[in-house]
Protein backbone atom coordinates (compact mmCIF):
# COMPACT_ATOMS: atom_id res chain seq x y z
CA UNK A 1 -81.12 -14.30 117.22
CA UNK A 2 -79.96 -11.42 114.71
CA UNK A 3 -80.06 -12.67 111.10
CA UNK A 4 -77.14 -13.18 108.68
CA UNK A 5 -77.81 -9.36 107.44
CA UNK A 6 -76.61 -7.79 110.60
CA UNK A 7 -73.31 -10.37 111.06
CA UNK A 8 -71.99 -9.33 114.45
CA UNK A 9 -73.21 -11.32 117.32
CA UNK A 10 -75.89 -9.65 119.18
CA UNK A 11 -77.44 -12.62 121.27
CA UNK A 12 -76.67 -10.73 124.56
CA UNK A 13 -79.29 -7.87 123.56
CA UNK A 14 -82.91 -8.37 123.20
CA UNK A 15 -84.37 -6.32 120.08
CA UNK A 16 -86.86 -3.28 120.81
CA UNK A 17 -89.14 -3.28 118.42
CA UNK A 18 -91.32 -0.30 116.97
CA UNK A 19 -94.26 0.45 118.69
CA UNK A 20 -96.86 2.36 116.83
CA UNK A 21 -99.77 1.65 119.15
CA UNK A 22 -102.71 -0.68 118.76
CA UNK A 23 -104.38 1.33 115.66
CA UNK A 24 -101.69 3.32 113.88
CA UNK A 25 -102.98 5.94 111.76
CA UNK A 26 -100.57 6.15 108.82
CA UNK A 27 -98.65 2.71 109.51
CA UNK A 28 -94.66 2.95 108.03
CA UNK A 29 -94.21 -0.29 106.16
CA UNK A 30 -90.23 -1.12 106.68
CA UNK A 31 -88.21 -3.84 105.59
CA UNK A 32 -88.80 -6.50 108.08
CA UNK A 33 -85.65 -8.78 107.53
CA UNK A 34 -83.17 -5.73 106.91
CA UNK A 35 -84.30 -1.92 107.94
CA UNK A 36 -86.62 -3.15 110.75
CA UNK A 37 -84.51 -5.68 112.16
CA UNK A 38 -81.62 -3.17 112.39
CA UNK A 39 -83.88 -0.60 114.11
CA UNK A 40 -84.73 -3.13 116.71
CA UNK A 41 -81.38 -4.00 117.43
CA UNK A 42 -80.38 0.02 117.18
CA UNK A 43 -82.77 0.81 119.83
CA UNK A 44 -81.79 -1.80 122.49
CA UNK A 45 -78.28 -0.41 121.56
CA UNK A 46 -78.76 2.97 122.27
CA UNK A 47 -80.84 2.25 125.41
CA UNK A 48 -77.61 0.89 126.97
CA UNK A 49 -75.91 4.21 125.34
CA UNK A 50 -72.94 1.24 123.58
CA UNK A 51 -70.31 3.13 121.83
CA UNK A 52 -68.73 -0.07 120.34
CA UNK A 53 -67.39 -1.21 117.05
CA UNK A 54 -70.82 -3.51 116.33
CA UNK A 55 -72.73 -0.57 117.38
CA UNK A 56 -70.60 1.39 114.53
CA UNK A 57 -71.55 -1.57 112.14
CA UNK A 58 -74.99 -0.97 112.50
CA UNK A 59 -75.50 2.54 112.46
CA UNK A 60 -73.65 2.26 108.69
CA UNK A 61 -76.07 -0.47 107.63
CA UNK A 62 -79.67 2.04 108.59
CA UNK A 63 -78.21 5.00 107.30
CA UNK A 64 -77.48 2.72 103.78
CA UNK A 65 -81.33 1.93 104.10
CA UNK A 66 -82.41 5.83 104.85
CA UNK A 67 -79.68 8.04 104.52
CA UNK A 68 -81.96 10.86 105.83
CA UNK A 69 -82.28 9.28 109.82
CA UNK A 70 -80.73 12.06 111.58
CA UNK A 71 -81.00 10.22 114.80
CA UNK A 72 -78.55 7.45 113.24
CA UNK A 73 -76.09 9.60 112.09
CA UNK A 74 -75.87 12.32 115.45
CA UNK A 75 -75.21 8.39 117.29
CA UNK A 76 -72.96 7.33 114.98
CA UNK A 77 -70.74 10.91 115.20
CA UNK A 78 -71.34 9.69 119.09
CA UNK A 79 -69.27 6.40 118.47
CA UNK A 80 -67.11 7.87 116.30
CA UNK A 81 -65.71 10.12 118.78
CA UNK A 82 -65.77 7.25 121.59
CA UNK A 83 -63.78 4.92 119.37
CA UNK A 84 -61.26 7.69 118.21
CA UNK A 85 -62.03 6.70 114.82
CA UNK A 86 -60.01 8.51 111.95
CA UNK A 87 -62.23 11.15 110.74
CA UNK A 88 -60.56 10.83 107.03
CA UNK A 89 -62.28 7.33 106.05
CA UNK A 90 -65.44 9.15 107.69
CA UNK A 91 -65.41 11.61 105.09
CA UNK A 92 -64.98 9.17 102.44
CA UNK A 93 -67.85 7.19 104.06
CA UNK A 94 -70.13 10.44 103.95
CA UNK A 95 -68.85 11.59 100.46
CA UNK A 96 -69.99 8.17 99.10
CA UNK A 97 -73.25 8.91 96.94
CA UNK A 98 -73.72 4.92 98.19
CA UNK A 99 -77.09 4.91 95.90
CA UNK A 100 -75.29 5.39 92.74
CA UNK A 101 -72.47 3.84 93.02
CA UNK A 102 -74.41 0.77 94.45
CA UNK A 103 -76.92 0.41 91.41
CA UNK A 104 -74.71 2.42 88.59
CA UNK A 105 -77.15 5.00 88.15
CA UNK A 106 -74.91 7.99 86.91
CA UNK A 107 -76.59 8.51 83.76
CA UNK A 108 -80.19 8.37 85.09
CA UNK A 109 -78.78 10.58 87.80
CA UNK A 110 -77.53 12.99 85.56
CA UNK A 111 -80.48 13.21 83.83
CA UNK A 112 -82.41 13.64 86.83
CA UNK A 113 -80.32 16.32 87.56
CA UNK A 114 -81.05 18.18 84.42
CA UNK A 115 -84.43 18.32 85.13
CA UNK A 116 -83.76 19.92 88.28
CA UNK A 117 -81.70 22.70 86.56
CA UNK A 118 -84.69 23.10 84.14
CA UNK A 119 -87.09 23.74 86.76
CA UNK A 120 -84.67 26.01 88.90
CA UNK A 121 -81.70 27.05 87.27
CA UNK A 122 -80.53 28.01 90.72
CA UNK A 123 -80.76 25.24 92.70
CA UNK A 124 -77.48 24.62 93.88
CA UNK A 125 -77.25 21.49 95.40
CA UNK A 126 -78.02 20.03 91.70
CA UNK A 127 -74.96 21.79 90.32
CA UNK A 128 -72.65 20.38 93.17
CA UNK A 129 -74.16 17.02 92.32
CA UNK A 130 -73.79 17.31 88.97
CA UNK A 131 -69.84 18.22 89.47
CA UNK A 132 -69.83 14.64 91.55
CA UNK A 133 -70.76 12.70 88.64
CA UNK A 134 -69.50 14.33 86.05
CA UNK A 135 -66.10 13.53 88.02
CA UNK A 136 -66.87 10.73 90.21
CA UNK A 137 -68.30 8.32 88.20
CA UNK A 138 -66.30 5.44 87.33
CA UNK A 139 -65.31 6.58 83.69
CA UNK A 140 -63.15 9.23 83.42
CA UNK A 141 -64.79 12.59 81.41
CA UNK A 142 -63.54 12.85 77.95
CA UNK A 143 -62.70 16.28 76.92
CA UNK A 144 -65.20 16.15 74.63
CA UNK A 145 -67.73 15.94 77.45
CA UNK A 146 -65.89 18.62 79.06
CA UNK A 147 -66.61 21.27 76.53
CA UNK A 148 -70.20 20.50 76.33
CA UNK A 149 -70.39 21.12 80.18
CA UNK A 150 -69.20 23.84 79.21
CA UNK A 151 -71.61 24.94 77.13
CA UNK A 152 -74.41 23.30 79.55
CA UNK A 153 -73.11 26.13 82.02
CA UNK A 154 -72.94 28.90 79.58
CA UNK A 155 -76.38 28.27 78.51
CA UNK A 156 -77.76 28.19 81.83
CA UNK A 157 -75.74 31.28 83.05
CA UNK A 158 -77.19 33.08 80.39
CA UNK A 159 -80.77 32.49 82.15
CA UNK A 160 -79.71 33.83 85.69
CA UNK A 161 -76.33 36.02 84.93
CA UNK A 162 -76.27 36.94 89.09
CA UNK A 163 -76.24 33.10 90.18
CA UNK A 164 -73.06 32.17 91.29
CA UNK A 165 -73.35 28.48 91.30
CA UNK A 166 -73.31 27.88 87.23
CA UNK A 167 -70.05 30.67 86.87
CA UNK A 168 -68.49 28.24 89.51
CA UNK A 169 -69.63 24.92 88.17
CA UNK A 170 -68.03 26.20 84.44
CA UNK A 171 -64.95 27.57 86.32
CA UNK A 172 -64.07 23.95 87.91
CA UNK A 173 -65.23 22.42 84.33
CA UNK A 174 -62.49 24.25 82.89
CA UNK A 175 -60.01 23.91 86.08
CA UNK A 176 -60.17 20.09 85.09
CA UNK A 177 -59.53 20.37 81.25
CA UNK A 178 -56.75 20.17 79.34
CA UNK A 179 -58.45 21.78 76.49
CA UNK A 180 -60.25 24.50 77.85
CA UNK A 181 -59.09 27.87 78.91
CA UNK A 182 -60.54 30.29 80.90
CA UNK A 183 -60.77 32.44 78.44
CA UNK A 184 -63.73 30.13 76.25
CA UNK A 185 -66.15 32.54 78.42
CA UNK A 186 -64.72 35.88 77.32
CA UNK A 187 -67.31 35.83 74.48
CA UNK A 188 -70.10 35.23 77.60
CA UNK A 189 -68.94 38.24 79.66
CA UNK A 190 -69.19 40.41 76.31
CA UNK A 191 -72.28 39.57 75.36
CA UNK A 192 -73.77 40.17 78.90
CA UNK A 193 -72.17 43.49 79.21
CA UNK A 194 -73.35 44.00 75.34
CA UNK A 195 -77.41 43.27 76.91
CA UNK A 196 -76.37 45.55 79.45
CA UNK A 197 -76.71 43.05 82.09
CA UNK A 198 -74.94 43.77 85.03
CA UNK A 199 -73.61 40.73 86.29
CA UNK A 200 -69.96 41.02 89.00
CA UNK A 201 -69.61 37.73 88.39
CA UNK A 202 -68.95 38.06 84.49
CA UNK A 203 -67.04 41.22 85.39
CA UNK A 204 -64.69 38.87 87.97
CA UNK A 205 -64.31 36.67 85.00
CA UNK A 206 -62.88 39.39 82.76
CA UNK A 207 -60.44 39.42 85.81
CA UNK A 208 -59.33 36.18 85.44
CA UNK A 209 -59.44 36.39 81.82
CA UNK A 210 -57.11 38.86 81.75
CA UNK A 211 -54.80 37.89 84.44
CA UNK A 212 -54.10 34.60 82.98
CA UNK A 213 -53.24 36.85 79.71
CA UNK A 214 -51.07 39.48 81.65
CA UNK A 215 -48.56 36.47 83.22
CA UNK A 216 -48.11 35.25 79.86
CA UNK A 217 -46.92 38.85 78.56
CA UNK A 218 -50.23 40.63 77.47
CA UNK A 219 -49.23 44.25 78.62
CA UNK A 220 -52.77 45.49 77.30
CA UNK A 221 -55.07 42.93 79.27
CA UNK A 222 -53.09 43.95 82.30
CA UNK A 223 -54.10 47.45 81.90
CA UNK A 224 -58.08 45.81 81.21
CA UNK A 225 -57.75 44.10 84.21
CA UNK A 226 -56.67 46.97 86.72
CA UNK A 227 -59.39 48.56 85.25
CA UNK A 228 -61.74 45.92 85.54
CA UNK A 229 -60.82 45.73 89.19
CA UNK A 230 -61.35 49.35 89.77
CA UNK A 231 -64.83 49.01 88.80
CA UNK A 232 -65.68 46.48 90.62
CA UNK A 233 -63.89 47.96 93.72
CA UNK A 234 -65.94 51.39 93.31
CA UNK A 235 -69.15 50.82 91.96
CA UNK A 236 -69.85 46.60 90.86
CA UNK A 237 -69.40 44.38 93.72
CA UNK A 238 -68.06 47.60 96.45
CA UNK A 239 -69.35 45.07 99.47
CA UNK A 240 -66.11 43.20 98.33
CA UNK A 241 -63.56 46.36 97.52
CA UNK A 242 -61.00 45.04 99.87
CA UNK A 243 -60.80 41.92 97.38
CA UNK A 244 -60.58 43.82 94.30
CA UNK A 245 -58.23 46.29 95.59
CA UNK A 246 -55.61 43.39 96.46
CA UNK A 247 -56.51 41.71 93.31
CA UNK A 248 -55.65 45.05 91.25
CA UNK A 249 -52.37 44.97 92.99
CA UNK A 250 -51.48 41.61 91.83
CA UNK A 251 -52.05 42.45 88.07
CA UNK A 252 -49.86 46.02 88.85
């Protein structure tokens, strides 16, 4: 009989459990009440190939144990499909950093993530996470905290000026605050340019700089930003001209 962890009724299928032969070599030590239980049970359930709303149940309660079993998650898309489940709550279930949340660990996880940054400014999967809980974390960011993320950004762009992912990451910063402007990085793209670091992504920022300046009136940042566009068009980023051509337009 299934334990209280796994609360649907599974008495009609007998468990499967791991077999790692009579003398394993490097013996996985599981959970026995909760992870291993649940694998037995998963096994004997994907031997009969059940696509059922238990089966669904289950699936969710490995991958909280080890979010990284790919074999869980390709049967669980299986079900998903079978049930016609609505896709939407999926994504909410996949977007759910469970660990976190579970144990409130956003400030150790932000330092973690700093650490990462520090020992690869370009790793980019730490500045998507650290976008999560910067914004996903039950308090809301004060805008205080929103211009030193700033800052965070501009500090590290100034280590890797080609790397897209910390322009981006101080772009959505900004998108968020109601303090900021785009135009807190204008001193960033002229100090590059200054070190004669060539860098299309502070050049597309002068772009936006001066388009936001142009709809508001600015006759001379138009002109900046056609040219601006022109360079990148010809000679900058020319792999992209199409883009910069259309984005000239819009400022003429």
């Amino acid at each position: 009989m299934a334990s209280y962890y796994l609360e649907a009724n599974w008495d009609d299928l007998v468990p499967i459990p791991q077999d790692d032969g009579p003398e394993p070599l490097t013996p996985i030590s599981y959970d026995k009440e909760c992870y291993s239980e649940a694998m037995s049970y998963f096994r004997a359930v994907a031997l009969k190939d059940e696509r059922s709303e238990r089966a669904l149940s289950l699936t969710e309660k490995i991958i909280k144990h080890n979010p990284a079993h790919y074999t869980i998650w390709h049967y669980r898309q299986q079900i998903l499909f079978s049930l016609e489940k609505d896709l939407y709550n999926e994504l909410d279930f996949i977007t759910d950093q469970w660990i976190i949340k579970t144990y409130n660990l956003w400030d150790k996880e932000l330092a973690f993530i700093d650490k990462l940054l520090d020992d690869d400014v370009r790793n980019n999967s730490a500045w998507n996470q650290r976008y999560f809980v910067i914004f996903f974390n039950p308090n809301e960011p004060t805008e205080e905290l929103l211009a030193q993320e700033v800052q965070y950004g501009i500090n590290k762009i100034l280590l890797a000026p080609n790397n897209i992912s910390p322009w981006n990451y101080v772009k959505g910063i900004i998108a968020k605050s109601k303090e900021q402007d785009i135009s807190v990085l204008e001193g960033l793209c002229k100090e590059l340019e200054k070190q004669n670091i060539i860098s299309y992504h502070a050049l597309g920022c002068l772009v936006d700089i001066y388009e936001s300046r142009a709809k508001r009136g600015s006759i001379e940042d138009k002109n900046l930003g056609i040219k601006t566009c022109e360079l990148l068009a010809e000679k900058r980023d020319n792999i992209r001209q199409k883009y910069w051509e259309y984005r000239k337009q819009v400022l003429t």
